[in-house]
Structure formats: C-alpha cells, structure tokens
PDB file of N, CA and C in Angstrom:
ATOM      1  N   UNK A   1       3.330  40.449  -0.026  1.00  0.00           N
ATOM      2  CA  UNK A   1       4.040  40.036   1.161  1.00  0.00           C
ATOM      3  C   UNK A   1       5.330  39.342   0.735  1.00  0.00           C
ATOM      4  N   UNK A   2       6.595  39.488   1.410  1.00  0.00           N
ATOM      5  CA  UNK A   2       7.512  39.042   0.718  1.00  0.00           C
ATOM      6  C   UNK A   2       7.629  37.615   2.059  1.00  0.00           C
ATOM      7  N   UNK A   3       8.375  36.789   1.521  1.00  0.00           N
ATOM      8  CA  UNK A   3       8.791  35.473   2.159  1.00  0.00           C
ATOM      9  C   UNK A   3      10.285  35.929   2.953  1.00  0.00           C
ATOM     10  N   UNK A   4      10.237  35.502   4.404  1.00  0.00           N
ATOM     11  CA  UNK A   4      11.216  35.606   5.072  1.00  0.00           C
ATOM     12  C   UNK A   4      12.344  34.492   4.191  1.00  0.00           C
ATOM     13  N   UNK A   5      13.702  34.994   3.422  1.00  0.00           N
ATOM     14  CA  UNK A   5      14.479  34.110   3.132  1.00  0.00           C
ATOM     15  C   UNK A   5      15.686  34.507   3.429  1.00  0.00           C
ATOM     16  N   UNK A   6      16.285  32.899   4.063  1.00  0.00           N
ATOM     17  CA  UNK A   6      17.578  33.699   4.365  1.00  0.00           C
ATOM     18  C   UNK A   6      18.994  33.368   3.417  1.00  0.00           C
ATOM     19  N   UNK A   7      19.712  34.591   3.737  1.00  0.00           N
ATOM     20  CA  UNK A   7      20.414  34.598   1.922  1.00  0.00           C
ATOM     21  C   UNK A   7      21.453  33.618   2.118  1.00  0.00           C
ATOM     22  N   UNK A   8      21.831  33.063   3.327  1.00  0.00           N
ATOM     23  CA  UNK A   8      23.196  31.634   3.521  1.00  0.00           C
ATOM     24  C   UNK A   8      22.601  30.758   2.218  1.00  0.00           C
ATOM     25  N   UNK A   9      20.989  30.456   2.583  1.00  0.00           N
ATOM     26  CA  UNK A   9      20.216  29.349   1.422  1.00  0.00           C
ATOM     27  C   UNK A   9      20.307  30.027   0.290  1.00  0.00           C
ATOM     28  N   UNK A  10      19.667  30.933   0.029  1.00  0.00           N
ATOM     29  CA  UNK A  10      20.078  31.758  -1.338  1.00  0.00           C
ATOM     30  C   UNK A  10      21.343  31.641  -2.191  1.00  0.00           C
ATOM     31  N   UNK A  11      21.916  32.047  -1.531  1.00  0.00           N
ATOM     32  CA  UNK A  11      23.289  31.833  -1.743  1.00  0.00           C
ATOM     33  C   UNK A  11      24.234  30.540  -2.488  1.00  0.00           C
ATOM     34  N   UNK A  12      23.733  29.436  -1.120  1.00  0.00           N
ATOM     35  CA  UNK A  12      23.874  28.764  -1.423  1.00  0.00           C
ATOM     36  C   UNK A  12      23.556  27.389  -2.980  1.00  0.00           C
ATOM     37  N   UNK A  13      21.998  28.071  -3.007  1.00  0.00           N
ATOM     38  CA  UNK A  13      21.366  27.431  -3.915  1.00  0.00           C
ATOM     39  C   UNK A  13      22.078  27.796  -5.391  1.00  0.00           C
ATOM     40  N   UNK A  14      22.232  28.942  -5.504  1.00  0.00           N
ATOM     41  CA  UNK A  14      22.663  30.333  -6.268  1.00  0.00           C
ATOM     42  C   UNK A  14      24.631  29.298  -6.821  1.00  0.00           C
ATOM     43  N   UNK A  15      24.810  29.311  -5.880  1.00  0.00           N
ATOM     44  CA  UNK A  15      26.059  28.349  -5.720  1.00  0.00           C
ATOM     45  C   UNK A  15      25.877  27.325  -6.929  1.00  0.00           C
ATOM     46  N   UNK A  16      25.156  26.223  -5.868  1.00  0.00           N
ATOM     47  CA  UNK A  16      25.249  25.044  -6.775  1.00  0.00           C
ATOM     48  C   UNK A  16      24.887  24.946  -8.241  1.00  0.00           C
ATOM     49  N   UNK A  17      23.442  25.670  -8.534  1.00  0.00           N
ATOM     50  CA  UNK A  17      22.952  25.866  -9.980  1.00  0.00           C
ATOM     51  C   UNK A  17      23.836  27.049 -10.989  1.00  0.00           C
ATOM     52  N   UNK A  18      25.285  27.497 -10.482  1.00  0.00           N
ATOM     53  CA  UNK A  18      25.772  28.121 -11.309  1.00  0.00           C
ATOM     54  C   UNK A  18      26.842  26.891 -12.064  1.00  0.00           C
ATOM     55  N   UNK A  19      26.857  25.875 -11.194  1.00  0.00           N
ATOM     56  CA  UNK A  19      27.794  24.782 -12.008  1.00  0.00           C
ATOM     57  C   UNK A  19      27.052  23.812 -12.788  1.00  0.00           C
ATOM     58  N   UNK A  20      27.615  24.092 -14.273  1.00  0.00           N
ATOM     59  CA  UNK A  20      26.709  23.067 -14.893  1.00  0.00           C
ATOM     60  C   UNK A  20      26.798  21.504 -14.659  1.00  0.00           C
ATOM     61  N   UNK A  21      27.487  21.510 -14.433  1.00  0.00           N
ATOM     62  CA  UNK A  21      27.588  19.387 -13.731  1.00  0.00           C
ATOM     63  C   UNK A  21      26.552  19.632 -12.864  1.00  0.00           C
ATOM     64  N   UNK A  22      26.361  20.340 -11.969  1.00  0.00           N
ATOM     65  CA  UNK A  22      25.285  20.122 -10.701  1.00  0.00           C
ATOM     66  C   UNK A  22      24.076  20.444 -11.213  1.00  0.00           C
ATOM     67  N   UNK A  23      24.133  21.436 -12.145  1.00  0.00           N
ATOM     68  CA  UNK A  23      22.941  21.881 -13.186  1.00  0.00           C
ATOM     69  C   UNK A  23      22.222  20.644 -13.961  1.00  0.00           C
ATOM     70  N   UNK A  24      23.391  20.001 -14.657  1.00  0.00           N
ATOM     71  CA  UNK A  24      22.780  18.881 -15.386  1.00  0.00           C
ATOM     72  C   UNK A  24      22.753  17.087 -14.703  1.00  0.00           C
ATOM     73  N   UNK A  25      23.228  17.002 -13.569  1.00  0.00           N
ATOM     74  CA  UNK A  25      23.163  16.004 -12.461  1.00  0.00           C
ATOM     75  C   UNK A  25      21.197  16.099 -12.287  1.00  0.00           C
ATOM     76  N   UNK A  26      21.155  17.501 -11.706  1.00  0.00           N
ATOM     77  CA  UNK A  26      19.665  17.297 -11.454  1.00  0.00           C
ATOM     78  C   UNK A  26      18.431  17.189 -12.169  1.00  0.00           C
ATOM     79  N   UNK A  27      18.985  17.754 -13.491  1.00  0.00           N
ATOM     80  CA  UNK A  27      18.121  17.696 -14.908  1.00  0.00           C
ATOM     81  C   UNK A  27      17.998  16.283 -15.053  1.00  0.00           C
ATOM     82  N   UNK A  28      19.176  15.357 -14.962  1.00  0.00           N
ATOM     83  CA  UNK A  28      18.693  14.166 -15.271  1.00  0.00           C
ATOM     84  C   UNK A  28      18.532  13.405 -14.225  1.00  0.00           C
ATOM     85  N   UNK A  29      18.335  13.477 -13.234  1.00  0.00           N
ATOM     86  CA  UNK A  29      17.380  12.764 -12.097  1.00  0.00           C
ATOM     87  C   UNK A  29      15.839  13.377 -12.105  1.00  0.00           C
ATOM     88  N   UNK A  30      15.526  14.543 -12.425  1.00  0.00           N
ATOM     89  CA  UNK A  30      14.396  15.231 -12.884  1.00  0.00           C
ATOM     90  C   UNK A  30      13.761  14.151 -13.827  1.00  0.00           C
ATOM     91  N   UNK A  31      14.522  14.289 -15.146  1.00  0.00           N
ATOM     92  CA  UNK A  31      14.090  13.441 -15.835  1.00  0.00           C
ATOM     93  C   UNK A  31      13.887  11.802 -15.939  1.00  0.00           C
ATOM     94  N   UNK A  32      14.627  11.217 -15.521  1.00  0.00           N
ATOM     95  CA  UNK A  32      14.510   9.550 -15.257  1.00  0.00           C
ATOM     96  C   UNK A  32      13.594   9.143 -14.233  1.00  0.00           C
ATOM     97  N   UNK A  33      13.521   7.685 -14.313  1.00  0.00           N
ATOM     98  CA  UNK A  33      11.857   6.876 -14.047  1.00  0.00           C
ATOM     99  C   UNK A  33      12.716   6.806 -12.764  1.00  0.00           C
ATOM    100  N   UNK A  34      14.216   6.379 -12.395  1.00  0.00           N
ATOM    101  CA  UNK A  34      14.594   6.132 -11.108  1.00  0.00           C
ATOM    102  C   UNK A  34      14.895   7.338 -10.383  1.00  0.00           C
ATOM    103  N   UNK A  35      15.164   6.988  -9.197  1.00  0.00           N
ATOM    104  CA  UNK A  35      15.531   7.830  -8.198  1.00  0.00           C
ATOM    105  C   UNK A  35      17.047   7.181  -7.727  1.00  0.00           C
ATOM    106  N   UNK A  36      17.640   6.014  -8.329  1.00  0.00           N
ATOM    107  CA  UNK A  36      18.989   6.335  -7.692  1.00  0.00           C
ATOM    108  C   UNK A  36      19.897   5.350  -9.366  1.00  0.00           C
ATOM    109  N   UNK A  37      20.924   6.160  -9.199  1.00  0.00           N
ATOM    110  CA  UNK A  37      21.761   5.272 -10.625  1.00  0.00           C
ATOM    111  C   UNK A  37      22.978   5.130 -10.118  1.00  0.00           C
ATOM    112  N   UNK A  38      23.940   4.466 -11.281  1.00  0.00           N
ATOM    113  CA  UNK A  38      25.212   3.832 -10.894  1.00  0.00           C
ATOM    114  C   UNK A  38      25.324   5.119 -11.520  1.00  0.00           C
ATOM    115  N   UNK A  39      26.818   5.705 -10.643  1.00  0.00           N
ATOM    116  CA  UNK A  39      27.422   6.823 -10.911  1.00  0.00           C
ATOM    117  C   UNK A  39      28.085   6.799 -12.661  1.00  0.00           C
ATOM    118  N   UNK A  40      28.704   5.362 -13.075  1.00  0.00           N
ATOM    119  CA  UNK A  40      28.483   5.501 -14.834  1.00  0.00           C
ATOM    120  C   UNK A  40      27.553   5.689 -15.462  1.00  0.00           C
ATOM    121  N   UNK A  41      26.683   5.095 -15.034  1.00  0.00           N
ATOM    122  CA  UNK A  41      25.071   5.445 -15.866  1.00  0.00           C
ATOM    123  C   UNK A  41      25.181   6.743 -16.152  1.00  0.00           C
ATOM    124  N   UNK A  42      25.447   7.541 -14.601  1.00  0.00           N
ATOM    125  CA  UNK A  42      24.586   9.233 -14.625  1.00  0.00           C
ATOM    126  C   UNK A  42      25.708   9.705 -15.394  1.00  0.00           C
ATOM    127  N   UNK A  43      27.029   9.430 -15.526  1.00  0.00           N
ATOM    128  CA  UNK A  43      27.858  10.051 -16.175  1.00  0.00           C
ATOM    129  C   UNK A  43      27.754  10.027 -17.748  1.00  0.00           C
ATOM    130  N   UNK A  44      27.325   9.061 -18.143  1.00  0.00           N
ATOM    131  CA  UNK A  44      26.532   8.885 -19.321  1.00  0.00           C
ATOM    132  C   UNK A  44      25.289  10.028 -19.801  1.00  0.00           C
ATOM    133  N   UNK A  45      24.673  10.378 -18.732  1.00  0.00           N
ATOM    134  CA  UNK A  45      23.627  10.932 -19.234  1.00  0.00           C
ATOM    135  C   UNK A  45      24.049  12.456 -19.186  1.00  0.00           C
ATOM    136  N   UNK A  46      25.041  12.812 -17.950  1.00  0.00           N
ATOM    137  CA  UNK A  46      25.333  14.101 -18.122  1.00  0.00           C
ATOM    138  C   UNK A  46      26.018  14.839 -19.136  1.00  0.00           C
ATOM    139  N   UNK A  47      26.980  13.730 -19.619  1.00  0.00           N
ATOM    140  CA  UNK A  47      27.785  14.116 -20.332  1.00  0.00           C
ATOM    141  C   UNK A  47      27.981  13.194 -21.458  1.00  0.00           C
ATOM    142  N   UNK A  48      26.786  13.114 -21.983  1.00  0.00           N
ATOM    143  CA  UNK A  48      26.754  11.894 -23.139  1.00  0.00           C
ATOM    144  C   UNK A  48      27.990  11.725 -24.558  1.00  0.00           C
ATOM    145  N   UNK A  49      28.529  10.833 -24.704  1.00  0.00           N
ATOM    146  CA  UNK A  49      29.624  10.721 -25.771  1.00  0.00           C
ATOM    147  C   UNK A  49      30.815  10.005 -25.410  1.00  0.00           C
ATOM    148  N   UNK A  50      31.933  10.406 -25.473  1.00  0.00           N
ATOM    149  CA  UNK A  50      33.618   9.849 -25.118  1.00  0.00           C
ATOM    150  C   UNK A  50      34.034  10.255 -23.811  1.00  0.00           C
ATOM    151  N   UNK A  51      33.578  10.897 -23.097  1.00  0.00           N
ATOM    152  CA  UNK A  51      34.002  11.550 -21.793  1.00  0.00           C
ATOM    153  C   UNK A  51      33.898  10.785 -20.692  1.00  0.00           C
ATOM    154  N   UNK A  52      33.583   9.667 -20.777  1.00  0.00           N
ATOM    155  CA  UNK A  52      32.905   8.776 -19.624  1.00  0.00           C
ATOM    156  C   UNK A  52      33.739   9.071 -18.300  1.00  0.00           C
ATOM    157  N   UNK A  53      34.792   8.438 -18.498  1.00  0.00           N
ATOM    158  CA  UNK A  53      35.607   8.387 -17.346  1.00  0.00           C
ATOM    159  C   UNK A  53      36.009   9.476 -16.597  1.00  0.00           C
ATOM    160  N   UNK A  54      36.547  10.227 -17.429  1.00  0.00           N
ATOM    161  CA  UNK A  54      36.363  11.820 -17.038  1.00  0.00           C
ATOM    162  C   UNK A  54      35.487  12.349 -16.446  1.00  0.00           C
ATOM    163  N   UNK A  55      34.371  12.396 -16.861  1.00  0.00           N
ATOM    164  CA  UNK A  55      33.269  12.683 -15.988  1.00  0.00           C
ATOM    165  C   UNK A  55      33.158  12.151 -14.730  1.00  0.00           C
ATOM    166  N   UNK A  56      33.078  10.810 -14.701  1.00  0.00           N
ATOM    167  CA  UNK A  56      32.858   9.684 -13.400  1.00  0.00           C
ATOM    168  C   UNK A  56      33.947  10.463 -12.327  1.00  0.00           C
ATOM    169  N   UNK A  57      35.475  10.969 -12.734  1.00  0.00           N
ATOM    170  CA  UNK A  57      36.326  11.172 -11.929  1.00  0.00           C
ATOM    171  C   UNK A  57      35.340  12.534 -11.283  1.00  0.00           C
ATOM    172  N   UNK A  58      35.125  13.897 -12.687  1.00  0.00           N
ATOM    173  CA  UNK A  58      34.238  15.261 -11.896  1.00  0.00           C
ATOM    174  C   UNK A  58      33.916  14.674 -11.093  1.00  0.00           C
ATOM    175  N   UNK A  59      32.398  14.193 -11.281  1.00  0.00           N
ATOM    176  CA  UNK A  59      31.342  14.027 -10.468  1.00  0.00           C
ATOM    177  C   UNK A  59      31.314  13.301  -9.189  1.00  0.00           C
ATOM    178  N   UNK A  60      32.450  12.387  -9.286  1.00  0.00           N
ATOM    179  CA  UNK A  60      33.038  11.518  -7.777  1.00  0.00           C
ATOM    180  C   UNK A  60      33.821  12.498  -6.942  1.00  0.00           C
ATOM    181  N   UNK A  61      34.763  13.462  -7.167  1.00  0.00           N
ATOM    182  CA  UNK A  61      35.169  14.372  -6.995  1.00  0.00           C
ATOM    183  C   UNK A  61      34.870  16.023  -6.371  1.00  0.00           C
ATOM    184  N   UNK A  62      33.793  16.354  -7.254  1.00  0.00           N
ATOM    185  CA  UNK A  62      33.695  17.569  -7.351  1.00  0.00           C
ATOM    186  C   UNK A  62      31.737  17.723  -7.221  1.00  0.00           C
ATOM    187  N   UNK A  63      31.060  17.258  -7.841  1.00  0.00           N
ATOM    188  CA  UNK A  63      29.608  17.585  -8.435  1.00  0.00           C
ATOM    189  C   UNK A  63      29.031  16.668  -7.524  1.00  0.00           C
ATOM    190  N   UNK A  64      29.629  15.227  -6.764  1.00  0.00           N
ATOM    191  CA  UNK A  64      28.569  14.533  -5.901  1.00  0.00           C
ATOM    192  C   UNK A  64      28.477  15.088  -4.128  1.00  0.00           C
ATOM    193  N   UNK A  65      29.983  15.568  -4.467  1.00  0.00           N
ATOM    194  CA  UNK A  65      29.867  15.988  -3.162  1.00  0.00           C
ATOM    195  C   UNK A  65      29.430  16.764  -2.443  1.00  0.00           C
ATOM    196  N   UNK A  66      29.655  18.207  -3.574  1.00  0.00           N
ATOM    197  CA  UNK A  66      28.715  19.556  -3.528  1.00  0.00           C
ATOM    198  C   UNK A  66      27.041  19.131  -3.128  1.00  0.00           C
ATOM    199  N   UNK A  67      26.380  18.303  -3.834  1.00  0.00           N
ATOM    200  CA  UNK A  67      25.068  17.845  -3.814  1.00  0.00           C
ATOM    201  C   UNK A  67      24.514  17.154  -3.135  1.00  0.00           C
ATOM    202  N   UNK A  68      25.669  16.240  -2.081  1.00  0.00           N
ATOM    203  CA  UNK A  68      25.596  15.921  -1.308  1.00  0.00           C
ATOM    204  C   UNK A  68      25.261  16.329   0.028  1.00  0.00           C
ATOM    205  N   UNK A  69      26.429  17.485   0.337  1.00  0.00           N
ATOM    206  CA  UNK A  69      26.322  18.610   1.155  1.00  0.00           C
ATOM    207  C   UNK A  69      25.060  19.546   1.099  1.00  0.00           C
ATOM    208  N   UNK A  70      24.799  19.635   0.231  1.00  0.00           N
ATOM    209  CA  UNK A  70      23.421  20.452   0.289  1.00  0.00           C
ATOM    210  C   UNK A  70      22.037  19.491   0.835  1.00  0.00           C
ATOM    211  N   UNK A  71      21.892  18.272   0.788  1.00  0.00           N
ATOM    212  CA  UNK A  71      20.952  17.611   1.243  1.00  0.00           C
ATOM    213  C   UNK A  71      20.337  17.068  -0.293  1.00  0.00           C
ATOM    214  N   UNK A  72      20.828  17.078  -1.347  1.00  0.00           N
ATOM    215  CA  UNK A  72      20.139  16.778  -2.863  1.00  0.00           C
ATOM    216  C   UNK A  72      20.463  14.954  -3.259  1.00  0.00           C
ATOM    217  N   UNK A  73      21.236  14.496  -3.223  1.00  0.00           N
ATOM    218  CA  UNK A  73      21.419  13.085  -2.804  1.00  0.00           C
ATOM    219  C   UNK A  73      22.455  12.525  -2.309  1.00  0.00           C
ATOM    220  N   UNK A  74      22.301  11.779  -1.952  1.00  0.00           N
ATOM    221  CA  UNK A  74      23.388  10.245  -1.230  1.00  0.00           C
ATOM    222  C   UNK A  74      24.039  10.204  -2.356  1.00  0.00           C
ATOM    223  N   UNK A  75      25.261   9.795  -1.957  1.00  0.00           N
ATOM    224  CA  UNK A  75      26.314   9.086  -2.753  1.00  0.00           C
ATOM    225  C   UNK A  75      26.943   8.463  -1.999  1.00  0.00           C
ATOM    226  N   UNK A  76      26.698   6.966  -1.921  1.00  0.00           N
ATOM    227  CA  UNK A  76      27.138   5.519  -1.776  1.00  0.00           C
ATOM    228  C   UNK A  76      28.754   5.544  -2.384  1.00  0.00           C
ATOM    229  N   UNK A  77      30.029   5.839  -2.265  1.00  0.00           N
ATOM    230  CA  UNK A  77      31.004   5.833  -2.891  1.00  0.00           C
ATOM    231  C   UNK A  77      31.643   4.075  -3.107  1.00  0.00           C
ATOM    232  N   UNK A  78      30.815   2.996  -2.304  1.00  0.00           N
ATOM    233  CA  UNK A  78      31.288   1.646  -2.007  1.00  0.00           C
ATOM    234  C   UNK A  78      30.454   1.095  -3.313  1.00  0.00           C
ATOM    235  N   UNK A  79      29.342   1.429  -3.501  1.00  0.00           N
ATOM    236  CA  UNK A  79      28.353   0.877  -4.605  1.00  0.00           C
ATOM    237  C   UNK A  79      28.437   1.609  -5.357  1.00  0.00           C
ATOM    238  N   UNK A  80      28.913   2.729  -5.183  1.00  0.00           N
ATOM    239  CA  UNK A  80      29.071   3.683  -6.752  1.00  0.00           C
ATOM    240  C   UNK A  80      27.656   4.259  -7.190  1.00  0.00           C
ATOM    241  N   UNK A  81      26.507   4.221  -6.254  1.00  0.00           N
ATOM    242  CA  UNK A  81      25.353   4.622  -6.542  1.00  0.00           C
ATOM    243  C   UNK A  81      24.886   6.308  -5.644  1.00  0.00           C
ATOM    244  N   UNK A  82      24.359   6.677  -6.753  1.00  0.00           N
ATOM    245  CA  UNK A  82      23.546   8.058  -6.056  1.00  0.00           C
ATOM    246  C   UNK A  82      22.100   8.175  -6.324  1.00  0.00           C
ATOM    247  N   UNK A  83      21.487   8.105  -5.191  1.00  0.00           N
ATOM    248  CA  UNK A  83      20.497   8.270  -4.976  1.00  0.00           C
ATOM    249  C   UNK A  83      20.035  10.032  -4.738  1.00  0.00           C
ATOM    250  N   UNK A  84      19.105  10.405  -5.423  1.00  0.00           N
ATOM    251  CA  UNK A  84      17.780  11.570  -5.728  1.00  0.00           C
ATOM    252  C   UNK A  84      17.516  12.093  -4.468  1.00  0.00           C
ATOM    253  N   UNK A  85      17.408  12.849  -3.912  1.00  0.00           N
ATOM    254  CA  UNK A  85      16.532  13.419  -2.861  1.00  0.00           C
ATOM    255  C   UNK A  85      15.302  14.811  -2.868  1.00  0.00           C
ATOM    256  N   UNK A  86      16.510  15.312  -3.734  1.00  0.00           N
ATOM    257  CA  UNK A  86      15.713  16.570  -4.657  1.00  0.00           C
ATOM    258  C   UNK A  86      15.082  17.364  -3.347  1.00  0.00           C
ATOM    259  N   UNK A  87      14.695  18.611  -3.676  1.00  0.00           N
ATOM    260  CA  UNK A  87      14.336  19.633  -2.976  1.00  0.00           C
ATOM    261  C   UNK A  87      13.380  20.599  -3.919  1.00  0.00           C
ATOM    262  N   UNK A  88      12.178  21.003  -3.920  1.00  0.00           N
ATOM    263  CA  UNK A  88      11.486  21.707  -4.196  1.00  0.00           C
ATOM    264  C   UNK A  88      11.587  22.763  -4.523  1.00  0.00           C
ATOM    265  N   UNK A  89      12.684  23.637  -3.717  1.00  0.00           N
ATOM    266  CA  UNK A  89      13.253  25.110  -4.191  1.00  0.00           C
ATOM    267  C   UNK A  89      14.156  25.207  -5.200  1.00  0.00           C
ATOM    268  N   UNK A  90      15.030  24.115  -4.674  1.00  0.00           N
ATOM    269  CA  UNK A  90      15.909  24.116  -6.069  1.00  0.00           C
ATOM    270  C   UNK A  90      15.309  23.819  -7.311  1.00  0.00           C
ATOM    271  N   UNK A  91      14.153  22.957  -7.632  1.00  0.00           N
ATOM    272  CA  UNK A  91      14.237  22.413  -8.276  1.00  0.00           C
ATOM    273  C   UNK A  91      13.099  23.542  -9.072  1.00  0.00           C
ATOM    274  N   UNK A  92      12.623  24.211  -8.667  1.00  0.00           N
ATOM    275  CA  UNK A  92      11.760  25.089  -8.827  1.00  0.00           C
ATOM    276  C   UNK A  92      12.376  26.207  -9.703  1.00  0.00           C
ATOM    277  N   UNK A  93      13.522  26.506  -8.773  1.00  0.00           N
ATOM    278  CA  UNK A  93      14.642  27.839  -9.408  1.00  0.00           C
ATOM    279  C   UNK A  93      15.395  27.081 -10.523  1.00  0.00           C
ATOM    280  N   UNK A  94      15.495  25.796 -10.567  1.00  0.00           N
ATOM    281  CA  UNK A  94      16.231  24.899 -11.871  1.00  0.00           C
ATOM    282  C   UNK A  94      15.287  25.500 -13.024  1.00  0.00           C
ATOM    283  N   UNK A  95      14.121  25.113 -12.461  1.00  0.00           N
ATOM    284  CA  UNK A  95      12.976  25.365 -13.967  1.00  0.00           C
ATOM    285  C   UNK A  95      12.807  26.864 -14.342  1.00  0.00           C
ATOM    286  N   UNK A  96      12.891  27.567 -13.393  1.00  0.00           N
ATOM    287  CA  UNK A  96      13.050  28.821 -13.991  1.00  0.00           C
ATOM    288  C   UNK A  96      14.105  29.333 -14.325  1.00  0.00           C
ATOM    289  N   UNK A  97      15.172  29.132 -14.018  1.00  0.00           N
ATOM    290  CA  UNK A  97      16.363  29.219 -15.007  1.00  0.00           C
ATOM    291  C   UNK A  97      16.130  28.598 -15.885  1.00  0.00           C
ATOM    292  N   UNK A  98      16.222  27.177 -16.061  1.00  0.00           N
ATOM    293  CA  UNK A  98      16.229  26.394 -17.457  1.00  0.00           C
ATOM    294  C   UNK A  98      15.164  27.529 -18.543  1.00  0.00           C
ATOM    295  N   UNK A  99      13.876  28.062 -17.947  1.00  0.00           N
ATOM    296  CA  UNK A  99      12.765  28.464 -19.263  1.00  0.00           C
ATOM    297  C   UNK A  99      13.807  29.652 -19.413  1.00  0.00           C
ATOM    298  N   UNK A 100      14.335  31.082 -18.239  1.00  0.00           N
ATOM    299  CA  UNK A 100      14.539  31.955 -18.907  1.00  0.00           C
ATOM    300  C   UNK A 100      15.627  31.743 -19.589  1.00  0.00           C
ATOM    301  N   UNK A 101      16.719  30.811 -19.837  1.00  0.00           N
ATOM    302  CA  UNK A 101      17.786  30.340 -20.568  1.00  0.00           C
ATOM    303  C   UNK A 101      18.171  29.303 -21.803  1.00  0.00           C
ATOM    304  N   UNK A 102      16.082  29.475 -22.013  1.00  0.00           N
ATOM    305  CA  UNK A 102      15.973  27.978 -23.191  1.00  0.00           C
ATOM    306  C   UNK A 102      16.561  27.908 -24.057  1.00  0.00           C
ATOM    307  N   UNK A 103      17.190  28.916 -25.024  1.00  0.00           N
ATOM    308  CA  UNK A 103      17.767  29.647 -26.120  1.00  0.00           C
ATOM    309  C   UNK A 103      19.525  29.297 -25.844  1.00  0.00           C
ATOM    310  N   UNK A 104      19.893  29.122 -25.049  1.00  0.00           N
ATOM    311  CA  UNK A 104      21.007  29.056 -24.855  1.00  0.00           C
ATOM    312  C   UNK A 104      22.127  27.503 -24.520  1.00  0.00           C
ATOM    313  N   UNK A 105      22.289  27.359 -25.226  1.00  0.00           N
ATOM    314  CA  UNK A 105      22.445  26.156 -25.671  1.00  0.00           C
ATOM    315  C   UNK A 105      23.567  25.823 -24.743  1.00  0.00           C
ATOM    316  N   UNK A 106      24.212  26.273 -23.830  1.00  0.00           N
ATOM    317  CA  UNK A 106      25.109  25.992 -22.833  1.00  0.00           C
ATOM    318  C   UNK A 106      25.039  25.855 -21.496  1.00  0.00           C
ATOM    319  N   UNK A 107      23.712  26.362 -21.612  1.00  0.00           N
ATOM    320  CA  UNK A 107      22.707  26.617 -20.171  1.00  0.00           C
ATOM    321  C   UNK A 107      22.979  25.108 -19.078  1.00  0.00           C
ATOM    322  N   UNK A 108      22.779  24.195 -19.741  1.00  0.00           N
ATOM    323  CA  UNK A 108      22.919  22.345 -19.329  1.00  0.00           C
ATOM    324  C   UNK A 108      23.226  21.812 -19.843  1.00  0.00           C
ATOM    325  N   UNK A 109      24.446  22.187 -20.915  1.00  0.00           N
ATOM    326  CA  UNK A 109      24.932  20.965 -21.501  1.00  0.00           C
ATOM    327  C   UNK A 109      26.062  21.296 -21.174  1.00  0.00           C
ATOM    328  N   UNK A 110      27.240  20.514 -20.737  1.00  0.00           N
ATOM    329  CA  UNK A 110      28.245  20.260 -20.152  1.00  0.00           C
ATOM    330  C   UNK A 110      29.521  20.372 -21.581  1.00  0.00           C
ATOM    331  N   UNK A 111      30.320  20.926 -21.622  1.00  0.00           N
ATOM    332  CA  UNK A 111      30.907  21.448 -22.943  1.00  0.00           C
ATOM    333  C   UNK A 111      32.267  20.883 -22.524  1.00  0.00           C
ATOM    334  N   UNK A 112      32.612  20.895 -23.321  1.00  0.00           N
ATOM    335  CA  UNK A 112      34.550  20.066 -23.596  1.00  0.00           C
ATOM    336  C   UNK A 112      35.520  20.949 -22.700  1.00  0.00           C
TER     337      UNK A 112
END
C-alpha cells in the first residue's frame, strides 16, 4: 500500500536536507542533551574550527530561517537562542541519507 504523500512536503523536505548547514544544524540538535543553544554554541558545533563568526552570520541569515519556516525550530533572534522542534519525517529521511552516504565525507560536514 503506498502512503498518500503530498510532493509540496516532499519537496520541500528534499529542499532543506540538500543544504548542508540545515543538514548539519539538525545532526547536531539530534545529537546534544539540549533542545535549545546559543546560536554561537551551534555555530561551533556545525562548523567546528576558525569560522565562527562566519557561520553565526550563515545560519542567522540563511540556515535559521529556512528551518524555521519549515516548523524545525524557533529562533529567538533577541536571545540569540534556537530552540529544537524536530519532526519525525525529516529526521527519519536525515538518517537514511546520512547511512546511504556514510562513506562520503562531505555528506555533513560543512567545507570551506
């Protein structure tokens, strides 16, 4: 039996997990004990090394908002905090991308 899906969501999902910032935003809320961080923290974790600020600008910019819009978390722009909301489908199609792409070392890591 196939599942009634409609392809706007498809699509959409298809969207967000082709950008690796949004790719690796949710990997590491996946992974951490919290559910909401200071937007330096997460920039830290996405893009671990010298990039800090840079990143903070993406992801304030470009990667919180996208994720926002989709219903995946809050972003507080006054506190600088984003909070987790996560979604089940995505996060589902995250893991199966991530296994069939384990080998590939660009898959979630955010590159220069």
């Amino acid at each position: 039996m196939h599942h009634l899906i409609h392809h706007e969501t498809v699509d959409k999902a298809l969207e967000i997990l082709a950008d690796q910032y949004c790719r690796s935003t949710l990997l590491c809320f996946q992974e951490a004990t919290e559910d909401a961080l200071p937007i330096r923290d997460l920039a830290t974790r996405v893009v671990p090394g010298e990039r800090k600020n840079e990143t903070v600008v993406r992801l304030h910019h470009s990667t919180l908002p996208r994720l926002a819009d989709a219903g995946l978390i809050e972003y507080d722009s006054r506190s600088s905090t984003v909070r987790y909301h996560g979604d089940q489908d995505i996060e589902e199609l995250l893991a199966t991308l991530t296994d069939c792409f384990a080998g590939e070392e660009q898959f979630c890591e955010v590159g220069p």
